[in-house]
Every structure is written in C-alpha cells, then in structure tokens.
Protein backbone atom coordinates (compact mmCIF):
# COMPACT_ATOMS: atom_id res chain seq x y z
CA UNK A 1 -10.64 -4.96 61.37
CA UNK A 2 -11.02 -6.27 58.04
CA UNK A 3 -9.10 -4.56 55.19
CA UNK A 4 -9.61 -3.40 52.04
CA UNK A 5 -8.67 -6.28 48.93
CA UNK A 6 -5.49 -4.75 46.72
CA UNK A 7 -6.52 -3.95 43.51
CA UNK A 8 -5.17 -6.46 40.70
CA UNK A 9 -2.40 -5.56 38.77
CA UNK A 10 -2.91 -6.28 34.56
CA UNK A 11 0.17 -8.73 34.97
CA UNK A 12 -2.09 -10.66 37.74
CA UNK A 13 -4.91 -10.69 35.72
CA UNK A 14 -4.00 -11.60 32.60
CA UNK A 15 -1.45 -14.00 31.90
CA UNK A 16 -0.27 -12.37 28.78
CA UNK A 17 0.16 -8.48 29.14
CA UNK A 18 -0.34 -7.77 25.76
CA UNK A 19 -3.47 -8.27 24.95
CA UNK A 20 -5.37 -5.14 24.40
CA UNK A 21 -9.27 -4.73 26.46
CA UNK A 22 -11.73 -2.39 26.00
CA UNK A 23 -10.02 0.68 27.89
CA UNK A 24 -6.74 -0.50 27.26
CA UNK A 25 -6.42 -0.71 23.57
CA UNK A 26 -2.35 -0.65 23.86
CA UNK A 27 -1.30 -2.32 27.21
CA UNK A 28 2.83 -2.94 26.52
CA UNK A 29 2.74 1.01 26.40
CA UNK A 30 2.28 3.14 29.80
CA UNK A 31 2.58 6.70 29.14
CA UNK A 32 3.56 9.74 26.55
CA UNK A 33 7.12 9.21 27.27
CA UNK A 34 7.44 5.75 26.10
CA UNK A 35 5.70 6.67 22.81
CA UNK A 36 8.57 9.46 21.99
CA UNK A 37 11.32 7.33 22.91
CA UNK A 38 10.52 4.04 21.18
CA UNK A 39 8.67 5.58 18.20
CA UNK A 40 11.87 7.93 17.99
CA UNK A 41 14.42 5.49 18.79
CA UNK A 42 13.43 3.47 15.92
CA UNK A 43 14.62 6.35 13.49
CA UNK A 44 18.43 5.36 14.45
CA UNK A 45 20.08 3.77 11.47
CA UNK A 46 21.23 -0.09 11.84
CA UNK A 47 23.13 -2.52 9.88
CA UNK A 48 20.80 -4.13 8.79
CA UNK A 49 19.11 -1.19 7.63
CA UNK A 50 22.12 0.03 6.06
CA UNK A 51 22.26 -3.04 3.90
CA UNK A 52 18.47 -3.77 2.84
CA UNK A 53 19.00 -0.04 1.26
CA UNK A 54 22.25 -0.84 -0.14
CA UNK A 55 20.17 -3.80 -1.69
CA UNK A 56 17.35 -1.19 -3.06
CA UNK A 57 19.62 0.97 -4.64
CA UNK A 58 21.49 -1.77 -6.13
CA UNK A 59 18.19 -2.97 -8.00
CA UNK A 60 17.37 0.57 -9.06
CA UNK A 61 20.84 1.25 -10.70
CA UNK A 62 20.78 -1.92 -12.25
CA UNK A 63 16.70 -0.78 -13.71
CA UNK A 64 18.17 2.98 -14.59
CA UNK A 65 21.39 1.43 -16.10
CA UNK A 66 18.92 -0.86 -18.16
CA UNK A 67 16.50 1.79 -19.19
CA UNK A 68 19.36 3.63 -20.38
CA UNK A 69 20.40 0.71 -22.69
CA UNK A 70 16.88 0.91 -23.71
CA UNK A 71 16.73 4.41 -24.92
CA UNK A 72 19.83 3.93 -26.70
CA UNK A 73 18.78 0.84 -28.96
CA UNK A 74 15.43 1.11 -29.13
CA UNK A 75 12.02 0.16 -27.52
CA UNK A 76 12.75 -3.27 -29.62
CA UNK A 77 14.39 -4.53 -27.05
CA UNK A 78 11.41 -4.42 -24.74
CA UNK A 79 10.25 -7.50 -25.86
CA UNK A 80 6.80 -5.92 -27.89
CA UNK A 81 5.74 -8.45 -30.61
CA UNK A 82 3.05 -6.91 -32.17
CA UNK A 83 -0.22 -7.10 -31.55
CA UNK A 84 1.49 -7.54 -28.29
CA UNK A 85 2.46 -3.41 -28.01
CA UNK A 86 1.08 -3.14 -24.36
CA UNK A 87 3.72 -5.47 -22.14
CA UNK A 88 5.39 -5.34 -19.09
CA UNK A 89 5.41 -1.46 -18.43
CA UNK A 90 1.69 -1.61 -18.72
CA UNK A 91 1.74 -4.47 -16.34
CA UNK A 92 3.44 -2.75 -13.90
CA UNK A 93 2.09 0.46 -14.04
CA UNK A 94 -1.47 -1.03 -13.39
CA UNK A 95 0.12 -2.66 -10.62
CA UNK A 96 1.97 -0.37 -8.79
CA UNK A 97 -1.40 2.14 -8.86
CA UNK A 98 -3.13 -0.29 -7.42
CA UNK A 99 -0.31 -1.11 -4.57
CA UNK A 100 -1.16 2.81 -3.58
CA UNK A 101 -5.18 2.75 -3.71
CA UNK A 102 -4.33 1.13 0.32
CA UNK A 103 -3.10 3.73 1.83
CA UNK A 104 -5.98 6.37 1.14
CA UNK A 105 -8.28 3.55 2.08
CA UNK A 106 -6.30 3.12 5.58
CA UNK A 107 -5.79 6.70 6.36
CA UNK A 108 -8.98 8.28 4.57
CA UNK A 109 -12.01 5.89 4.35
CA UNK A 110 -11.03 3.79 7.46
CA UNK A 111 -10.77 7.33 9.70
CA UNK A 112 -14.18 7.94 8.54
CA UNK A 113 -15.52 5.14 9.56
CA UNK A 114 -13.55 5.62 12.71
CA UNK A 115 -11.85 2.45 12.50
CA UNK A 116 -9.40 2.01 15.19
CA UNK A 117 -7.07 -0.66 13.78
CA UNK A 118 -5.95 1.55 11.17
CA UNK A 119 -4.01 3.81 14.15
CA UNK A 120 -0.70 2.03 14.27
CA UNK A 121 -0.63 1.09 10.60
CA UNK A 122 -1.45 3.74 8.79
CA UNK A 123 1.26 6.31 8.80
CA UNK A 124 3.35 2.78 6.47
CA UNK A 125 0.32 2.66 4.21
CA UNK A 126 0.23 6.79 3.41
CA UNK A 127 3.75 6.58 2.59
CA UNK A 128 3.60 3.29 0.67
CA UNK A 129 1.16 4.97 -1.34
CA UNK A 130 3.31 7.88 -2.35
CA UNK A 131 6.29 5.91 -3.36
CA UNK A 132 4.07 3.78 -5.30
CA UNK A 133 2.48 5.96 -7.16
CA UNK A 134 6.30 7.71 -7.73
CA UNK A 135 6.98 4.41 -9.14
CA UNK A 136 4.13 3.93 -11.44
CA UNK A 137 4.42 7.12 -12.88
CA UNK A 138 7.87 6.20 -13.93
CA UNK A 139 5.98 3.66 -16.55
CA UNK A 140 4.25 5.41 -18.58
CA UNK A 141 7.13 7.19 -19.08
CA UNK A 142 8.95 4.50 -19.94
CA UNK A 143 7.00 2.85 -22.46
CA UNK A 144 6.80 5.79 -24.72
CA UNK A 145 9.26 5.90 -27.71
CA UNK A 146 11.20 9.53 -26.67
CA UNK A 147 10.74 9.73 -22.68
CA UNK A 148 12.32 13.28 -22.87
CA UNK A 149 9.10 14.38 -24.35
CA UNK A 150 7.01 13.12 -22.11
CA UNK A 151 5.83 16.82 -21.02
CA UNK A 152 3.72 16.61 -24.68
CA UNK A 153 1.26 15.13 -22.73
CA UNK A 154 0.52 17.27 -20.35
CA UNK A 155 -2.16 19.92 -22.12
CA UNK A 156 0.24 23.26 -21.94
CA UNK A 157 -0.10 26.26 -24.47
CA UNK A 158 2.88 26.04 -26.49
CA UNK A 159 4.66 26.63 -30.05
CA UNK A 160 3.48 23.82 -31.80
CA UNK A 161 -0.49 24.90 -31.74
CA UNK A 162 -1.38 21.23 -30.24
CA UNK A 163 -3.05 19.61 -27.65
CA UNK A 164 -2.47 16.26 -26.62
CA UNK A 165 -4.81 13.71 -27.89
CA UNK A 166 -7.43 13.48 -25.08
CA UNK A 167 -8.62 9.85 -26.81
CA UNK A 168 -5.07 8.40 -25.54
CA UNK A 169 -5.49 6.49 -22.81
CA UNK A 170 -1.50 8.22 -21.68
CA UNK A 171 -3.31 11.46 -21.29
CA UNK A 172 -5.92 9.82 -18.86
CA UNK A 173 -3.33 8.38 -16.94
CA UNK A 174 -0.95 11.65 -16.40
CA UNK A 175 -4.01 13.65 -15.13
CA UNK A 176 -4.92 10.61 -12.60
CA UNK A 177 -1.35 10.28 -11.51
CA UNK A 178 -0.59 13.86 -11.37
CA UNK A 179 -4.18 14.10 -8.74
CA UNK A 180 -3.50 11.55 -6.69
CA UNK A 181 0.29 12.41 -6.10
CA UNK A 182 -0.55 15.73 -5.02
CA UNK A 183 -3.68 14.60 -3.03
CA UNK A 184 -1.66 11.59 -1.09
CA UNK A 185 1.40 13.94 -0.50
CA UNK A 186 -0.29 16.68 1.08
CA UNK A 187 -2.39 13.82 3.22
CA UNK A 188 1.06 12.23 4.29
CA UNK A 189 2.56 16.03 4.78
CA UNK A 190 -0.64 17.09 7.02
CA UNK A 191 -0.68 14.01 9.27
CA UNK A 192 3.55 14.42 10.12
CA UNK A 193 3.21 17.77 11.03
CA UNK A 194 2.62 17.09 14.97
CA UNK A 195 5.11 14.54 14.31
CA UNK A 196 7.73 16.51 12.87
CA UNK A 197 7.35 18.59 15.72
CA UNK A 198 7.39 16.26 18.19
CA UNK A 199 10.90 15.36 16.41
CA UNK A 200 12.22 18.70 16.46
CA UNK A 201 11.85 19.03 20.41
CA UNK A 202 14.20 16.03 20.57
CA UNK A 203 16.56 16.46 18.00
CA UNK A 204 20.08 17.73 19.05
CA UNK A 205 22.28 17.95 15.74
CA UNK A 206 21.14 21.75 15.20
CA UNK A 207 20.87 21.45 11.72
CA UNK A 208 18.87 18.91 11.74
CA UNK A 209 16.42 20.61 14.57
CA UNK A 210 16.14 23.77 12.18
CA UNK A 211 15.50 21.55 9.25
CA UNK A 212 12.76 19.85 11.23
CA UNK A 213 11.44 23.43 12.57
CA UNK A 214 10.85 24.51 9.26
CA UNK A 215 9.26 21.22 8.25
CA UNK A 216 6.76 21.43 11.33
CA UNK A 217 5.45 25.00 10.37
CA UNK A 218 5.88 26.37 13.77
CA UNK A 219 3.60 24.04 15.75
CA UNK A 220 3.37 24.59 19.39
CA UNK A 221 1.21 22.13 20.03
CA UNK A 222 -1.75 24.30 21.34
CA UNK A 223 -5.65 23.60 21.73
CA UNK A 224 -6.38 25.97 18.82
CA UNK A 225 -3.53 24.19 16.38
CA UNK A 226 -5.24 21.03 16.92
CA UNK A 227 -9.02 22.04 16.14
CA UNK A 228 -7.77 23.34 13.10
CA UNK A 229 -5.30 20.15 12.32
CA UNK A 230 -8.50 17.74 12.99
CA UNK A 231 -10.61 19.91 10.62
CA UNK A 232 -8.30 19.92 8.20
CA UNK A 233 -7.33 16.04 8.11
CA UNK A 234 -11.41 15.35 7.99
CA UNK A 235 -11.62 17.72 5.19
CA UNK A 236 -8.29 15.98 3.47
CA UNK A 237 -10.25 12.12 4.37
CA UNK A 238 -13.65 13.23 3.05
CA UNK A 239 -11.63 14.96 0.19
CA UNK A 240 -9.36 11.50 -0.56
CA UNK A 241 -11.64 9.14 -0.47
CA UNK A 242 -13.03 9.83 -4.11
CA UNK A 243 -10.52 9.35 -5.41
CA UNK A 244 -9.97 5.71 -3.82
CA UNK A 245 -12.90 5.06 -6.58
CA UNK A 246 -12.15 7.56 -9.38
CA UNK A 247 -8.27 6.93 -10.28
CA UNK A 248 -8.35 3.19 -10.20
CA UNK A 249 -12.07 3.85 -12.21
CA UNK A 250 -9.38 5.94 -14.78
CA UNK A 251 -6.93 3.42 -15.20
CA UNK A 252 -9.53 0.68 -16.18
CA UNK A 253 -11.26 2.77 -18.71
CA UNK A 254 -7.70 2.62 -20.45
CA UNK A 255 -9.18 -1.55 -21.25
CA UNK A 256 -12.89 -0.97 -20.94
CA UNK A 257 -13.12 1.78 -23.56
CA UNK A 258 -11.25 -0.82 -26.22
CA UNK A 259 -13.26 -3.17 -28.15
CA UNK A 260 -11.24 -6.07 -27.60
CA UNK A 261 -12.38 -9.05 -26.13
CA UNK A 262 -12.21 -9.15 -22.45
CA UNK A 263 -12.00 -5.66 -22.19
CA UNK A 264 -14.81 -3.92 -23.28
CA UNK A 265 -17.06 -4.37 -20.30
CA UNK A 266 -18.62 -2.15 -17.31
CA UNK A 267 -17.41 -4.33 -14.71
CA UNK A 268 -13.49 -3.21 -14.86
CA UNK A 269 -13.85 0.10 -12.81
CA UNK A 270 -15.57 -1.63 -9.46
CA UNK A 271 -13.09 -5.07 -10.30
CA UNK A 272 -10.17 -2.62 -11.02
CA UNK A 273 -11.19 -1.27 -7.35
CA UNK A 274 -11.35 -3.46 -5.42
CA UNK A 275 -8.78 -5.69 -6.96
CA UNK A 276 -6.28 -2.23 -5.92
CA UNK A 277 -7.33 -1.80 -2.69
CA UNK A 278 -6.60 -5.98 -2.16
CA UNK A 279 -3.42 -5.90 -3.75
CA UNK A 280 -2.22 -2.42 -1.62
CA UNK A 281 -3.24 -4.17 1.44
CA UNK A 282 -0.84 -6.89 0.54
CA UNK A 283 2.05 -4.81 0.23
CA UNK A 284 0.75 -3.04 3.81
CA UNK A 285 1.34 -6.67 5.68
CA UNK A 286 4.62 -7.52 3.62
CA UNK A 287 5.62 -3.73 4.92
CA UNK A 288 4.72 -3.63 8.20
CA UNK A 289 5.29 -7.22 9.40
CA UNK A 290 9.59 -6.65 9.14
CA UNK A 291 8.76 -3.34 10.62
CA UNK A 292 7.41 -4.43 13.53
CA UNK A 293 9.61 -7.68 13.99
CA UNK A 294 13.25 -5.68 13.72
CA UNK A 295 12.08 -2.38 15.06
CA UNK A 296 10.67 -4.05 18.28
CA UNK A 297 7.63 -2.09 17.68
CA UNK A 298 5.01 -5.62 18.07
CA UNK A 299 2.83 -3.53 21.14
CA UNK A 300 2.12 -0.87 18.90
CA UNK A 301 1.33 -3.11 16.08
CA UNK A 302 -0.07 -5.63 17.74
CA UNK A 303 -1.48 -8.81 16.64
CA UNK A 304 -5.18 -7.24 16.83
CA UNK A 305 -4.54 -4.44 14.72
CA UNK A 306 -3.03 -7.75 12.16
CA UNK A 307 -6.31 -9.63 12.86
CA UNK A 308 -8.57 -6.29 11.73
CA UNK A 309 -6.54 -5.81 8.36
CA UNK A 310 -6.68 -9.35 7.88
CA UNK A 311 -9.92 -9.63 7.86
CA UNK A 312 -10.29 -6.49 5.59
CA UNK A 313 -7.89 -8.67 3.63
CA UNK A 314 -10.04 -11.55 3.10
CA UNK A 315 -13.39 -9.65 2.40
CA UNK A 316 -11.07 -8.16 -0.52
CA UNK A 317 -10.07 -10.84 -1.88
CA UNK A 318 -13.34 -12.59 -1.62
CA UNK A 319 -15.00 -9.90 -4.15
CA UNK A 320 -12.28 -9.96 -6.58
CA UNK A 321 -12.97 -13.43 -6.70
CA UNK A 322 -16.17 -12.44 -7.26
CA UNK A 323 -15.56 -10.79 -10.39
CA UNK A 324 -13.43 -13.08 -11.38
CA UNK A 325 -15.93 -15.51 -11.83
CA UNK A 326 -18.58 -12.63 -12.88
CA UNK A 327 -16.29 -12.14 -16.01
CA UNK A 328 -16.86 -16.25 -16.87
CA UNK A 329 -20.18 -15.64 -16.50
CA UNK A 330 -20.55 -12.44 -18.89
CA UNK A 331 -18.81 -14.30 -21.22
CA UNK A 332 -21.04 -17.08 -21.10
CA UNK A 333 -24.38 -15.57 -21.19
CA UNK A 334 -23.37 -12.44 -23.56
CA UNK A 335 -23.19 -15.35 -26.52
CA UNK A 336 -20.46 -13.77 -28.13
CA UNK A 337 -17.81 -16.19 -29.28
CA UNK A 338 -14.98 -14.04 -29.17
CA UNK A 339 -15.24 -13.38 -25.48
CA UNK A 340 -16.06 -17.30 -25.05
CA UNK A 341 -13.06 -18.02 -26.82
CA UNK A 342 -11.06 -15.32 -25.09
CA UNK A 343 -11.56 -16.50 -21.75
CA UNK A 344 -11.81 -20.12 -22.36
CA UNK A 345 -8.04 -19.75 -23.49
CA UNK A 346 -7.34 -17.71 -20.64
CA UNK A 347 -7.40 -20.69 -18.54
CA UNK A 348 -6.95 -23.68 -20.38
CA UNK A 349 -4.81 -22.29 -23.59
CA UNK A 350 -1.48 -20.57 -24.36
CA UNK A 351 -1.58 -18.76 -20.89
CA UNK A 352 -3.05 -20.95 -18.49
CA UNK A 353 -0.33 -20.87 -16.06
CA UNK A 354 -0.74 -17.19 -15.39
CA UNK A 355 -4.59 -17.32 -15.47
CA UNK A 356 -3.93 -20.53 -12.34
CA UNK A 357 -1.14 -18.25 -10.30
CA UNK A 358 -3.82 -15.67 -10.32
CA UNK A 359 -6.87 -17.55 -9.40
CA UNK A 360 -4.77 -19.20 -6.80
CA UNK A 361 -2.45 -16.71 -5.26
CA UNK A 362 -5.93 -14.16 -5.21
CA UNK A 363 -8.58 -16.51 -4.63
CA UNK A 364 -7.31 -19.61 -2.70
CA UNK A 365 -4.64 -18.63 -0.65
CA UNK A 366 -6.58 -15.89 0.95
CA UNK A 367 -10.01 -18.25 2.05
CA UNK A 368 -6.96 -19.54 4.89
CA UNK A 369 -7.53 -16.22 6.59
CA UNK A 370 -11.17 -17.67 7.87
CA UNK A 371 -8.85 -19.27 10.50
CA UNK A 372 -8.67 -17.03 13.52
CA UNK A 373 -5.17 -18.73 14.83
CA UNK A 374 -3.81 -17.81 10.66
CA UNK A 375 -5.24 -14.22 11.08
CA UNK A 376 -3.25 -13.33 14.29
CA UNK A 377 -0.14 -15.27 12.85
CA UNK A 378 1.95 -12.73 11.81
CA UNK A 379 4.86 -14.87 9.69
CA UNK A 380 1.40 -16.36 7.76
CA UNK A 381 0.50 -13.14 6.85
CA UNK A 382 3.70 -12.23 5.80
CA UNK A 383 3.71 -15.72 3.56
CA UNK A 384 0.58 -15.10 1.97
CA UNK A 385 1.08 -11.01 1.39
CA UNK A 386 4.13 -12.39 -0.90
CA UNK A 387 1.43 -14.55 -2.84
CA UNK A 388 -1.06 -11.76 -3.43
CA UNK A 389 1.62 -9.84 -4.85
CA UNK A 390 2.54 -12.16 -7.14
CA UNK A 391 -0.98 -12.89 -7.70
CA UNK A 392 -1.99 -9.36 -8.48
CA UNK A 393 0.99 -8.76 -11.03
CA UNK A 394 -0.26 -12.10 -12.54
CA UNK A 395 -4.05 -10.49 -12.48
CA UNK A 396 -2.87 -7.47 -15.02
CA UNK A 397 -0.41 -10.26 -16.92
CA UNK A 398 -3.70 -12.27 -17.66
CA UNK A 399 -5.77 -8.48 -18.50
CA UNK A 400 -3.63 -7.32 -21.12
CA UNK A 401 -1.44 -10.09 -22.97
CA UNK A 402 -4.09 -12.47 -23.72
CA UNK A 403 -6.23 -10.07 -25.03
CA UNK A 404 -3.85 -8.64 -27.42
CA UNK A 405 -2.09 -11.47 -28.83
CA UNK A 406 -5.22 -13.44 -29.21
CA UNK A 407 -7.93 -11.05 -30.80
CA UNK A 408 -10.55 -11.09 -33.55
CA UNK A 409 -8.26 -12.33 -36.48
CA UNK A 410 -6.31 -15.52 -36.13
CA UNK A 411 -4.04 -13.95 -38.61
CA UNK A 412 -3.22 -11.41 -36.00
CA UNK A 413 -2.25 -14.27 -33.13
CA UNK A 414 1.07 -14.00 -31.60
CA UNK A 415 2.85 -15.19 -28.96
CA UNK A 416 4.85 -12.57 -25.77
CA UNK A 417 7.81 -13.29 -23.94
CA UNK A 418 9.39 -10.22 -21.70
CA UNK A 419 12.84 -9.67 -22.40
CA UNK A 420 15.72 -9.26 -19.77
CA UNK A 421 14.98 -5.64 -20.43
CA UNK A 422 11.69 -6.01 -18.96
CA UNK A 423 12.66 -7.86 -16.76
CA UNK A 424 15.23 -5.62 -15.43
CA UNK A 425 13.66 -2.46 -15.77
CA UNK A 426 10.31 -4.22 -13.61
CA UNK A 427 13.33 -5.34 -10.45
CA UNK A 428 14.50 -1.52 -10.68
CA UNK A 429 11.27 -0.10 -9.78
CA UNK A 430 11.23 -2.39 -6.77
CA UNK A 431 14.16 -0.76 -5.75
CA UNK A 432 13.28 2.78 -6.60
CA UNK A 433 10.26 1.62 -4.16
CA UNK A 434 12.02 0.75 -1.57
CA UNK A 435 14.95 2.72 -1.79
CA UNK A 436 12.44 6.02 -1.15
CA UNK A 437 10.69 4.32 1.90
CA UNK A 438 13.92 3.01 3.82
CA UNK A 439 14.76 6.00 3.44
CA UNK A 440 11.77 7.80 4.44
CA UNK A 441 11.70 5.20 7.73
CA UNK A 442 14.82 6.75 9.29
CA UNK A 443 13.99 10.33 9.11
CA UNK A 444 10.23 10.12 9.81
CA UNK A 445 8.33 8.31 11.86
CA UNK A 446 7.00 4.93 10.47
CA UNK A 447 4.01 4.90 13.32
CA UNK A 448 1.92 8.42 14.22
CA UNK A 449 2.74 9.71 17.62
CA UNK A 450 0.35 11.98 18.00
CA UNK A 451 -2.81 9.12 17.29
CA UNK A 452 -0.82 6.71 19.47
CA UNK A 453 -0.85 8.93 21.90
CA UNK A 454 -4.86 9.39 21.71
CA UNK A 455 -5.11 5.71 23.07
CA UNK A 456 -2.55 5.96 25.39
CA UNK A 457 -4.35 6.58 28.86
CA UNK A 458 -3.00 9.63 30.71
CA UNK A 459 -0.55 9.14 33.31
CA UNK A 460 -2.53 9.81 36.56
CA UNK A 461 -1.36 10.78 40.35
CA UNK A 462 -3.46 7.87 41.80
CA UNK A 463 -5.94 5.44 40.40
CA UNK A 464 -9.23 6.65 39.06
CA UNK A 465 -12.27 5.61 41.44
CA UNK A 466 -13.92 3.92 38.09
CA UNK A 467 -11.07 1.81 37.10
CA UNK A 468 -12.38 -1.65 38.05
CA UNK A 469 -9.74 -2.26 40.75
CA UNK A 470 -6.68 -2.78 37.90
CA UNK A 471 -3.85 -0.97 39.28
CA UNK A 472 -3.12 2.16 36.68
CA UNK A 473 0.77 0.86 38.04
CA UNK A 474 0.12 -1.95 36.20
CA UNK A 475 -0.17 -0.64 32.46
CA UNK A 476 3.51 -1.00 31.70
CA UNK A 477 4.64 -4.39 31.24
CA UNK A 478 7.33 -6.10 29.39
CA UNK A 479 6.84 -7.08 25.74
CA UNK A 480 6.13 -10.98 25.33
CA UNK A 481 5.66 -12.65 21.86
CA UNK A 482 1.56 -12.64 20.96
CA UNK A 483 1.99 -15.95 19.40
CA UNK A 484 4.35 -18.54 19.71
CA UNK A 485 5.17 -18.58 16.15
CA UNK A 486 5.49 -14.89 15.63
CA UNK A 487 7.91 -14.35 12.82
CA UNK A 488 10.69 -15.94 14.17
C-alpha cells in the first residue's frame, strides 16, 4: 500500500532559509521564545560597546569643553563674519531636525499605511528621532549671545512686562522643537510599554525588575490592555503624522519668510520635507546596518526589510532632486537677476564645491539604488547612508552661507570659514547623539517584541491541514549570510 509523500521541510525547499514568503515573513525565527531571548540578549553590554560609547562621550566633552570656551570669550570665536551671522549652528540645527522627521515617518505614516517593512526597524528610527531632536535643540541655544537666558524665549508672564518677539524666527523654532519632543517621546514611551514589560518578567537584579515595573505601568498583558494600547498608538500615528509636514514646514519659513535671494520662495516647506525625511532615512541605514551586523540580529532585519527602505530611499532622494533643479528653474524664469546671480554662483562661484558634494552625495549616489543586487547589499547601503549625510549637511551649507555673504549689495560680500570652534562644537553633538542612543540600546530594546511577535507564526501541536505540506518543524533554521558580501 502506497504511502503518504512527507511534507517538505523549508530547509528542503529552499536553499537559503532566510528568505522570507508570503506566510513566513521572518523564517530564521520559530517561536515567542526565540524573540525574548535574542531581542533580550542583545541588551548585554560588550566591549565593543563599551568603547564606541567611550568614543561618544569623548566627542561630547570635547563639544561641552569647547562651548564653554565659547561662552567665556565670546560668540567671536564662532567664526561669524558678518553678513555671514547665521553659520554652523544654523547648519546643524536644520540638520539634525531633519535627521528626526524619519522616525515619525517609519513609526507613524508607514503604520498607517500598514507597511510591513517598517516592523523590525522602527523601534531605531523612534529613538533616533528623539535624540536628534535633543541634539538640535541644543543649537539654537547655542548660537544665542547669553545661553542662560534662553528661557526669554519661551512666552511666560513674568517681571519684565515682555513677550518674546513672535517675528524671530528663534521663537518659531522653540515652539516646533518643544511639540515634536513631547509628541515623539510619548510615541517612543507608548510603543515600549509591552516591551518594558516583557523585560521586567525576565529581569533578575531586583532593582532593576522594580525599576522596569514601574516603567511598564502595570501591564499584564491582557486582551483588554491591548485594545486599548492599539487605539491609543493609532490615535498617537494619526496624531504624529502632521507634524512630519508642519515642523520641518516651521523651520523653512525661518529662510522663506526673508527676502534674500534664494530664500524667499514657496517651495522650501515641501523641499525642506522631503529633503528631512531623505536625510533621517540615511541616518536609519547608517544606524541599523552595525546593529544588525554585531548584534546578530540580520533575521529580524533582514535584507527585505533593507530592500523596502531602500527603495523609500531612492524615491526620496529622487524628489529632492527634483527641487533641486525646480529652484534653477524659478530662478530662471522669475527674471530676477539677483536670484540668477545667486544661484549661478552657487555652483560655479565662491562655493561651488559645496553646491557639487550636495548635488552628488543627494542626487547621484542615490540613482545606484535602481540596482536590485545594491538595494539588498547591506555594506552599500551603509556606504552610501555616509554620503547622504554628508550630502544633506552640505544641502543647508549651500541654503544659508551663500545667501548671506553674497546678497543685494556687493559692498556687503564676504567670505565664511568655520572656526575650530565650530568645528568642535558640530563633532560634540555627534557624540551627545550617540552617547544617548548607545545608551538607550542596552537598557531597551533596539527591535519591538511585541510587533515581532505579530509575524511570528504560533507554535502549533501538529501541522495545520492548510499549510501547503512545509513542515511547521521546519521554521527554525540556522542564520546564513543573505548576501555574500554582507558587511563583512
């Protein structure tokens, strides 16, 4: 008597076992289980850990010790040279804002649309944007003359009888920093909580577990905590994703509501936009790629979930690009000599070197993510996510110094070189940056359990009659490299 065939194991029928399918968007993971213990394992410090945050807090001393110095002799050694009064700070404030516009897209827009790439990456790109925007709030600080009265320009009734001056461009920026801090920390808070709790059931150190306790409100993990947790992070999304368009749309008015040349035009807030969400997904991939290599975390990131944000990636870049060369054309067919002149020497006078690492590093670089076998290469992406960085702190360079050192007057004309105050003060903030989220890495989990967990197939007694003969046994297999060039 003839007998039934054995169903096929994933391991027979696909040569490489991690490669996700339709029902099986995670195949190097089999059950609950693994998801605590390798998610949770990852928040033991290492060496190496121990010595990239040695690194970070390095750079920020060195920033605070130079700030200091600062404060002491005088914003003269910031390298202004008037016209030039909006420099490096500026720069970098614009920048770093931008770096955090990704993570509401990931987490807010993207779970809208019900994108599931965004799973295993998004947890990075909430807390990327909180330490970003940490940092760029530092700036404005910073570039004021008296930083310890920077709470002048927050609109308070007090002894003096004054408001701030709600002209200043300062102003505009406290109020958007001061909304979307609040908004992305309560995001990041909400989403941990089943986390956090998940953490607490494992911890042993009993200070620690109380710590955690608190932290996780008292979540047991019941069918009535998580209709109220999913209504809450929908409301939280739907609630977020304004202000993906309306704090960026702030920060640009700061140059579109001047009447200097190359600023004073309605295409900044939808360029200022989309140029942020480009340059956050950068940092996401220059993040996330290390992550994933040294934390042996590559099947939960896997080189899909790469692929989707790469492609996000490249749409990005391809409309900044877009307004790049819409701002030519403005110029052009607006007749006005002073923006013909403005961005004809934005390219091909005093700073043309800038103006070419932008259009390059933005522009260029990017159109190689067209190739699929780039897209799913993880130590390319990494490569390239350096560039846009570089690109997109090149993008505000080429914004604000050419337009203030060359404007209506020739008379007015002046050259700008940062200082090694600048300079210093700019390194420090990468290390505040990354000081916060190497930290935040070991005491919090980098991925989300609990959405991991949603594509994780349920453990089952014996196969399910509709599971076209693959072997639930099967699901678990050994991690093997995605590409044979992956970050090596």
């Amino acid at each position: 008597m003839a007998t039934a065939a054995r169903p096929k194991t994933v391991a027979e029928l696909s040569p490489r076992p991690n490669v996700a399918s339709a029902n099986q968007q995670l195949p190097g993971v089999a059950d609950y289980e693994q998801v605590d213990r390798d998610i949770g394992g990852s928040l033991t410090p290492t060496a190496g850990w121990f010595g990239a945050l040695a690194i970070a807090i390095a750079l920020f001393l060195w920033g605070a010790g130079t700030w200091t110095y600062q404060i002491y002799w005088g914003l003269g050694n910031a390298g202004y040279n008037p016209p030039v009064m909006w420099g490096v700070y500026i720069i970098s404030f614009v920048f770093w804002v931008g770096i955090g516009h990704a993570g509401t897209l990931i987490s807010a827009i993207l779970y809208l649309f019900r994108a599931g790439f965004r799973t295993t990456i998004y947890r990075c790109a909430e807390a990327m944007t909180v330490f970003a925007v940490m940092t760029a709030g530092l700036f404005p600080i910073i570039h004021i003359g008296r930083p310890w009265k920077f709470f002048w320009l927050i609109p308070y009734p007090n002894w003096r009888l004054i408001w701030p001056n709600f002209k200043s461009p300062l102003v505009w920026d406290v109020f958007a920093i001061s909304t979307y801090l609040t908004v992305s920390a309560t995001f990041l808070y909400v989403g941990l909580v089943p986390d956090i709790a998940v953490l607490r059931d494992r911890a042993t150190n009993p200070v620690r577990k109380r710590i955690l306790a608190v932290m996780s409100l008292g979540w047991r993990n019941s069918e009535k905590e998580w209709r109220h947790f999913a209504r809450m992070y929908l409301f939280l999304a739907a609630f977020s994703t304004p202000l993906v368009l309306s704090v960026h749309s702030v920060v640009s008015f700061d140059f579109a509501m001047a009447i200097n040349p190359g600023w004073h035009t309605t295409i900044f807030p939808p360029y200022f936009v989309a140029g942020a969400i480009f340059s956050g997904i950068g940092m996401v991939f220059t993040i996330i790629i290390p992550i994933r290599k040294f934390f042996r975390l590559q099947h939960y990131v896997t080189i899909n979930h790469l692929d989707a944000a790469a492609k996000l990636c490249l749409f990005t870049s391809m409309v900044v690009g877009c307004a790049y060369l819409v701002e030519f054309w403005v110029a052009w067919y607006s007749a006005n000599q002073y923006e013909q002149k403005y961005f004809w020497n934005r390219v091909f006078g005093e700073w043309w070197w800038a103006a070419w690492i932008m259009l390059t590093c933005n522009m260029v670089f990017p159109l190689s993510l067209f190739s699929q076998r780039l897209r799913r290469n993880p130590t390319w992406l990494f490569i390239l996510s350096i560039f846009i960085n570089l690109g997109m702190w090149f993008e505000r360079f080429v914004i604000i110094v050419p337009t203030l050192s060359h404007e209506f007057e020739p008379w007015q004309w002046n050259h700008y070189a940062p200082s090694w105050v600048d300079i210093s003060i700019l390194v420090g903030s990468f290390g505040w940056f990354f000081m916060w989220f190497l930290l935040f890495i070991k005491q919090l989990p980098v991925i989300a359990i609990a959405e991991v967990k949603e594509i994780v197939p349920p453990k089952l007694r014996s196969p399910h009659p509709h599971e076209d003969a693959i072997d639930v046994t099967g699901r678990h297999q050994a991690y093997e490299p995605d590409t044979p060039g992956e970050f090596d």
